[in-house]
C-alpha atoms as a PDB file:
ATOM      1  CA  UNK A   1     137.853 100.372  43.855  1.00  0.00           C
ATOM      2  CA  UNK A   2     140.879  98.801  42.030  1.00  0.00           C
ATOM      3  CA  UNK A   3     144.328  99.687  42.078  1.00  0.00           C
ATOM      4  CA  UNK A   4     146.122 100.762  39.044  1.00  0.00           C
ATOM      5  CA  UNK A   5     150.075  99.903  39.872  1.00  0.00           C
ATOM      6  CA  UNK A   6     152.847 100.853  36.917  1.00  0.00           C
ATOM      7  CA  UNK A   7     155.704  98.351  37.042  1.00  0.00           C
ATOM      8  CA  UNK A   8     158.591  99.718  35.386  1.00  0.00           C
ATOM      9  CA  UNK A   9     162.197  98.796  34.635  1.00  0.00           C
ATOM     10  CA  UNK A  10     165.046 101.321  35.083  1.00  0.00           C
ATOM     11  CA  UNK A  11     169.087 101.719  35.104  1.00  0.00           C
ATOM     12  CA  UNK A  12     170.404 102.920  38.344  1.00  0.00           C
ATOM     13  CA  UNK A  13     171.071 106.617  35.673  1.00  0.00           C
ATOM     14  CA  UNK A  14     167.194 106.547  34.531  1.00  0.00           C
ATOM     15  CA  UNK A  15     167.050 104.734  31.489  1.00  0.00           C
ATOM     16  CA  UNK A  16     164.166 102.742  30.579  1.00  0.00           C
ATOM     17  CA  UNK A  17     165.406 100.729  27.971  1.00  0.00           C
ATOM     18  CA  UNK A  18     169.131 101.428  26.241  1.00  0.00           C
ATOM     19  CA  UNK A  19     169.764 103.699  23.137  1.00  0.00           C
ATOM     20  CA  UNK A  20     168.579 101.239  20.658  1.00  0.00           C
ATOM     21  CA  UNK A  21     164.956 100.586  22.533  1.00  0.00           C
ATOM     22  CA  UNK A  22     165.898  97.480  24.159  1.00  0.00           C
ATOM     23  CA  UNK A  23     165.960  95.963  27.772  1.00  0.00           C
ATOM     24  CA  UNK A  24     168.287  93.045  26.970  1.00  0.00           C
ATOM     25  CA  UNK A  25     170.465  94.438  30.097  1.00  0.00           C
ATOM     26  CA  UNK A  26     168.097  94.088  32.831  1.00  0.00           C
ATOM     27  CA  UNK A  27     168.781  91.124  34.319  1.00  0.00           C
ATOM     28  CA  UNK A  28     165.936  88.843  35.197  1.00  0.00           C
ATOM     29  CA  UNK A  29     166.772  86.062  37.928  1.00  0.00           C
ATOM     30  CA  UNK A  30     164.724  83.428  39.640  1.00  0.00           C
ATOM     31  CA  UNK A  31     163.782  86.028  42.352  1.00  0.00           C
ATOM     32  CA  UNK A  32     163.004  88.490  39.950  1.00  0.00           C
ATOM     33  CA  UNK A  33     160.796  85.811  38.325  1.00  0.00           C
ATOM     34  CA  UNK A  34     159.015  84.347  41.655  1.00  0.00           C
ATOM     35  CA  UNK A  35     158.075  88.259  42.356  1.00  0.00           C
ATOM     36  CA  UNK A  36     156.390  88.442  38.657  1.00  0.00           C
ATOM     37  CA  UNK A  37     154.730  85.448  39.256  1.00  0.00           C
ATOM     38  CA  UNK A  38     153.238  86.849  42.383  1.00  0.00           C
ATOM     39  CA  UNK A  39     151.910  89.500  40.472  1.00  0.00           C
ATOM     40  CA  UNK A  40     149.689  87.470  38.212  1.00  0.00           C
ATOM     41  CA  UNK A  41     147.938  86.699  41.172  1.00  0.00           C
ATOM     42  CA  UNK A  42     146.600  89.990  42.081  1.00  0.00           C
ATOM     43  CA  UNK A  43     146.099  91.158  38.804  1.00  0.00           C
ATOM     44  CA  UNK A  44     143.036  90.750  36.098  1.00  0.00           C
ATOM     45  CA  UNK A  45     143.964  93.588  33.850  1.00  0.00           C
ATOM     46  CA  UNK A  46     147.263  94.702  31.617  1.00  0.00           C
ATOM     47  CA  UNK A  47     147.635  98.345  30.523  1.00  0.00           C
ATOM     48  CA  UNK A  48     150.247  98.863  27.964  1.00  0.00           C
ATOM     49  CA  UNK A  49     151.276 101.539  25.034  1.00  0.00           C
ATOM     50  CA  UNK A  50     151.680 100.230  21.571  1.00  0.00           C
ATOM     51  CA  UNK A  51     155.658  99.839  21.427  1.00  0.00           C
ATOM     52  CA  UNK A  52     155.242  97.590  24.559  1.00  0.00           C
ATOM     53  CA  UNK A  53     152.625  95.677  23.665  1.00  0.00           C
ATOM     54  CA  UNK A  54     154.574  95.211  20.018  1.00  0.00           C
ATOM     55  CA  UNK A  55     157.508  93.516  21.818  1.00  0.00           C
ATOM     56  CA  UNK A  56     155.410  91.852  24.577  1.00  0.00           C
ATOM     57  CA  UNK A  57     153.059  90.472  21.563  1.00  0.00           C
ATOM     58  CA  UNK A  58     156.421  89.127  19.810  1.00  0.00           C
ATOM     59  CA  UNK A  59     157.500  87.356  22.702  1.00  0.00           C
ATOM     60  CA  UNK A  60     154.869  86.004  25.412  1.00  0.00           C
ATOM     61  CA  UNK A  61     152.631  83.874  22.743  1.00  0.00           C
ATOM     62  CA  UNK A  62     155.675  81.707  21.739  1.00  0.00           C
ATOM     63  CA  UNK A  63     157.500  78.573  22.939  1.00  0.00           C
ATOM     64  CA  UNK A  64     160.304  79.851  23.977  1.00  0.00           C
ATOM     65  CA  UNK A  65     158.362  81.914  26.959  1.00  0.00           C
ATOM     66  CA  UNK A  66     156.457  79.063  28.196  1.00  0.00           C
ATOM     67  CA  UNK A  67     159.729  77.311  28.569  1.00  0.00           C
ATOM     68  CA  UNK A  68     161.236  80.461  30.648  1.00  0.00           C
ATOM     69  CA  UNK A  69     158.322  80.703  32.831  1.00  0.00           C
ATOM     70  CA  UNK A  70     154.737  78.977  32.014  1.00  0.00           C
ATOM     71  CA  UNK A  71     152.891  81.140  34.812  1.00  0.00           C
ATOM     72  CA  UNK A  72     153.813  84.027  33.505  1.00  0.00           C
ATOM     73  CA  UNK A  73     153.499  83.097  30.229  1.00  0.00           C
ATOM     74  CA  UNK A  74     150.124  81.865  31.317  1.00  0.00           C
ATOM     75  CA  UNK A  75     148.713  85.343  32.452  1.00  0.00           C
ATOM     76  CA  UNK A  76     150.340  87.343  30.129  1.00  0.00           C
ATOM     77  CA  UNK A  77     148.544  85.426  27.335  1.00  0.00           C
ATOM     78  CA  UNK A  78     145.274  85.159  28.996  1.00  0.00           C
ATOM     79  CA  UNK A  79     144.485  88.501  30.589  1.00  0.00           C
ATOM     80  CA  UNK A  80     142.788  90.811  29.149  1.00  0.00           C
ATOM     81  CA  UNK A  81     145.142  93.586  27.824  1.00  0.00           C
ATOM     82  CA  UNK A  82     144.577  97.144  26.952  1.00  0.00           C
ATOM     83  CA  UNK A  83     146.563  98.916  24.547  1.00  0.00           C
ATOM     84  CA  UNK A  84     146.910 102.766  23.751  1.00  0.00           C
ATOM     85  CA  UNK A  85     147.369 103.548  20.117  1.00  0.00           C
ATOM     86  CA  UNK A  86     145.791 105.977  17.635  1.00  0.00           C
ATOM     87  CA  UNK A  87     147.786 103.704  14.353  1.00  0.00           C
ATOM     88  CA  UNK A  88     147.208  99.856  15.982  1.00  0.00           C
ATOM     89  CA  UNK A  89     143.153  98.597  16.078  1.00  0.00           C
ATOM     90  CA  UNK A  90     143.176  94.844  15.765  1.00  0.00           C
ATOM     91  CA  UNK A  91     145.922  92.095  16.687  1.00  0.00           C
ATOM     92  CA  UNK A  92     146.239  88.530  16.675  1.00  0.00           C
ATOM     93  CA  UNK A  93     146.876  88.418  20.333  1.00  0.00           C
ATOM     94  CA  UNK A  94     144.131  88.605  22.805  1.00  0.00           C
ATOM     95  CA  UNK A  95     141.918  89.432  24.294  1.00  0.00           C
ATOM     96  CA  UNK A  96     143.048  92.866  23.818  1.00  0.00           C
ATOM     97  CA  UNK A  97     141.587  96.278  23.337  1.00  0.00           C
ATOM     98  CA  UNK A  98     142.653  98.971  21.471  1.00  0.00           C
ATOM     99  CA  UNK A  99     142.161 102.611  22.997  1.00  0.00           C
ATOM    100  CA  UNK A 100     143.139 105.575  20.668  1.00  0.00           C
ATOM    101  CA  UNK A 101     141.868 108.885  22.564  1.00  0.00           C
ATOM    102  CA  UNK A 102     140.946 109.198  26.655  1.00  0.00           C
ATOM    103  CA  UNK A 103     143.337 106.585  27.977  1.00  0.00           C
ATOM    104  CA  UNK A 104     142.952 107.515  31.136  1.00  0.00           C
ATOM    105  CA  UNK A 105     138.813 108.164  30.866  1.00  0.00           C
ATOM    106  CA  UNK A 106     139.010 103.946  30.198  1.00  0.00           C
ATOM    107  CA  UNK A 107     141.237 103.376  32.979  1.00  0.00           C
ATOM    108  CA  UNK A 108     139.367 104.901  35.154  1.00  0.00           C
ATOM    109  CA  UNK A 109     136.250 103.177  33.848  1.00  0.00           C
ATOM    110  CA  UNK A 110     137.770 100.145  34.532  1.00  0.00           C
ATOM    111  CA  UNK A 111     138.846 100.843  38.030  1.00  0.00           C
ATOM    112  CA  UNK A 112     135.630 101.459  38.721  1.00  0.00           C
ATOM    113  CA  UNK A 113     134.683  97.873  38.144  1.00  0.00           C
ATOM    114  CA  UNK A 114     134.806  94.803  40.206  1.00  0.00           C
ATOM    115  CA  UNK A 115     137.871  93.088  40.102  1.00  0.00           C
ATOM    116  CA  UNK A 116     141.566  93.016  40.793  1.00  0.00           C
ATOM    117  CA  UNK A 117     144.265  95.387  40.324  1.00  0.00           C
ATOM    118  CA  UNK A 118     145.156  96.243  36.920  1.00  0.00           C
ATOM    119  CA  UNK A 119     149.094  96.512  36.164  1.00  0.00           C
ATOM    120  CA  UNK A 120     150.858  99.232  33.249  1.00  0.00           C
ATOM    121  CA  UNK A 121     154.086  96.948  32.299  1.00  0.00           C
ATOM    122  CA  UNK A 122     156.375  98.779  31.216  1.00  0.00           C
ATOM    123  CA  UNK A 123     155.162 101.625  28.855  1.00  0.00           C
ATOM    124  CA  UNK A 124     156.996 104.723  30.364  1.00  0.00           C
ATOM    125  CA  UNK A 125     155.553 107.279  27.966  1.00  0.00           C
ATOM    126  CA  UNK A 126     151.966 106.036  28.936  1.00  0.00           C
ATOM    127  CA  UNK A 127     152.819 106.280  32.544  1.00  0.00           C
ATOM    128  CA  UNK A 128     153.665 109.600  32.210  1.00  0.00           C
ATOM    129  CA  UNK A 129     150.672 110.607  30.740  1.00  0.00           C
ATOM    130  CA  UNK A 130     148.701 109.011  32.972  1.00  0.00           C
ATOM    131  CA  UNK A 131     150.155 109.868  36.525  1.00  0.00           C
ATOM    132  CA  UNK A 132     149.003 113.583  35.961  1.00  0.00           C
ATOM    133  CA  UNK A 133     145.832 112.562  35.396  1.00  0.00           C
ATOM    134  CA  UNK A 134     145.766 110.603  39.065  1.00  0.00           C
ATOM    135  CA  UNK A 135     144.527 107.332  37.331  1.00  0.00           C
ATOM    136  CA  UNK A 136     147.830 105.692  38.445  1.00  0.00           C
ATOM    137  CA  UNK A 137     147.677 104.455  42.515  1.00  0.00           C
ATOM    138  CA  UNK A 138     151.013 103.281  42.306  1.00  0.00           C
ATOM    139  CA  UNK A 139     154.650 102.942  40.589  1.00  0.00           C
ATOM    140  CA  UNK A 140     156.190 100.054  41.213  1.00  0.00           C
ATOM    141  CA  UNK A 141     160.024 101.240  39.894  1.00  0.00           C
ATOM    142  CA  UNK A 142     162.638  98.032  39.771  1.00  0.00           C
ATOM    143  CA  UNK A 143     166.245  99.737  39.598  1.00  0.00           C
ATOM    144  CA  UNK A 144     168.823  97.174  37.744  1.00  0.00           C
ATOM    145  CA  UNK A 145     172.159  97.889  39.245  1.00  0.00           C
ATOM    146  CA  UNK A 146     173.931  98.565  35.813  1.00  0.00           C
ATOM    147  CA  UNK A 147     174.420 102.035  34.004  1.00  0.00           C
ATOM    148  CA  UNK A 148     173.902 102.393  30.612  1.00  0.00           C
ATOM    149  CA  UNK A 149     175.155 106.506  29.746  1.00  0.00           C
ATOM    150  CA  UNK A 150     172.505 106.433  27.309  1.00  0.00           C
ATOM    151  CA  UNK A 151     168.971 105.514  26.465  1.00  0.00           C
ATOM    152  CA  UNK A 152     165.252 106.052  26.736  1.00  0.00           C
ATOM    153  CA  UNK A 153     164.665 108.140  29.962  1.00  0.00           C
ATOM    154  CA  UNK A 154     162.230 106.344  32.571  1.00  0.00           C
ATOM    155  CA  UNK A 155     158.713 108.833  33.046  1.00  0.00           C
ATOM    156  CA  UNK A 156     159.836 111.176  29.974  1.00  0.00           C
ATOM    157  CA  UNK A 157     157.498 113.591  28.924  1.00  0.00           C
ATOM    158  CA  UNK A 158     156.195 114.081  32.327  1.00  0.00           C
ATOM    159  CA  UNK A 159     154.447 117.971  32.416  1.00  0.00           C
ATOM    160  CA  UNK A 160     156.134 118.781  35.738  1.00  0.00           C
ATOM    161  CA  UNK A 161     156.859 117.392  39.089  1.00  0.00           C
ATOM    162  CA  UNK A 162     154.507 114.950  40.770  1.00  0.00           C
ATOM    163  CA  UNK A 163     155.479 114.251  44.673  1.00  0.00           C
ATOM    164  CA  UNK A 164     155.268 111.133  45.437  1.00  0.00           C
ATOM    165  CA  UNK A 165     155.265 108.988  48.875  1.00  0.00           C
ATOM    166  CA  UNK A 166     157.555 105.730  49.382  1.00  0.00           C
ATOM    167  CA  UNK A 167     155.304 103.105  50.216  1.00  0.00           C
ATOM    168  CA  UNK A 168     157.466 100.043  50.266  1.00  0.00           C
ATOM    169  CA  UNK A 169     161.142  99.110  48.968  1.00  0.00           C
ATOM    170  CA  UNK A 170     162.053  95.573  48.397  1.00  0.00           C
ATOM    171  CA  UNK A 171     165.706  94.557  47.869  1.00  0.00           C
ATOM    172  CA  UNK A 172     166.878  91.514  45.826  1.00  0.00           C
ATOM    173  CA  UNK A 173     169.571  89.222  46.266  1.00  0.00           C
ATOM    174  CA  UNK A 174     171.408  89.885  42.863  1.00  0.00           C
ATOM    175  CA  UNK A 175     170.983  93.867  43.696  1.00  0.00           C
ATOM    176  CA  UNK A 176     167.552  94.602  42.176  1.00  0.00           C
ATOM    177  CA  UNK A 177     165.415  97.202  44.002  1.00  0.00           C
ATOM    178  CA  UNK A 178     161.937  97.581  43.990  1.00  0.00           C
ATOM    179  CA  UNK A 179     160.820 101.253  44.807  1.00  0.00           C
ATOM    180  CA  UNK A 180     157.017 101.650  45.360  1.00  0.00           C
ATOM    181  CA  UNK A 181     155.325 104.759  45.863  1.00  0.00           C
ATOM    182  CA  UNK A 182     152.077 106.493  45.737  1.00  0.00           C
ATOM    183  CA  UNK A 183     151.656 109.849  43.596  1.00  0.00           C
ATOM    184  CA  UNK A 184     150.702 113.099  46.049  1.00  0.00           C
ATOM    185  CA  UNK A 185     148.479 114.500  43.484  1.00  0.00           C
ATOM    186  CA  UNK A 186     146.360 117.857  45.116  1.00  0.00           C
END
């Protein structure tokens, strides 16, 4: 069976993106980049909420992202992406689906089936849905060493506590940490 991983950005105080939405202050670096790279490689499915797919639909078909980083830009593009929204049904940048009720019911469909591991970018609200529902194998949480005071909280909306088990932490060079761990769901 697949893996379903969550990557997800954070502040060192648990904000997902600053007060006004964005994630301008995460700072992405060339090992930062090599280590999303990697991650195309293991990868033949992207999970997203609307919001996230929004921005990532703004940015990853253009120039300008191909000149930052063309393998990234290359998979991002070219994967097949699924998208949870009950207001957003068709969009000019595919090959995407569109999933308004049961999230998790298509997930889990889809984990059933051959293939490679299937990656949530970003989307905190959707992650926190979904780890309740023990779809998720895996979050992958990268901690930027800055504090923003403010913002959208990381895993908001989460029903309760879910335990969860370090599997792995990866430090960076420019102060970056990668937390993994696996939910202990009963």
């Amino acid at each position: 069976m697949r893996t379903v991983y969550a990557f997800l950005l954070t502040s060192v105080d648990g904000y997902h993106a600053d007060a006004a939405g964005g994630t301008d202050w995460f700072d992405i670096d060339e090992e930062f980049e090599e280590y999303s790279r990697a991650q195309g490689d293991h990868i033949d499915t992207i999970v997203m909420g609307r919001v996230t797919f929004e921005m990532m639909a703004a940015y990853w078909p253009t120039p300008q992202a191909y000149d930052a980083d063309q393998v990234v830009a290359g998979f991002m593009n070219d994967l097949p992406k699924v998208v949870a929204s009950r207001t957003m049904t068709t969009h000019s940048w595919g090959p995407t689906t569109f999933v308004a009720d049961d999230i998790a019911g298509h997930v889990r469909a889809l984990k059933e089936k051959p293939g490679k591991d299937i990656a949530i970018f970003g989307s905190s609200s959707l992650v926190a849905d979904l780890l309740p529902t023990g779809v998720v194998d895996e979050l992958r949480i990268i901690v930027d060493p800055v504090a923003l005071g403010s913002g959208v909280p990381v895993l908001s909306g989460l029903p309760g506590p879910i335990p969860l088990r370090r599997t792995d932490v990866r430090v960076f060079d420019n102060g970056h940490v990668v937390l993994t761990y696996a939910p202990v769901l009963s």
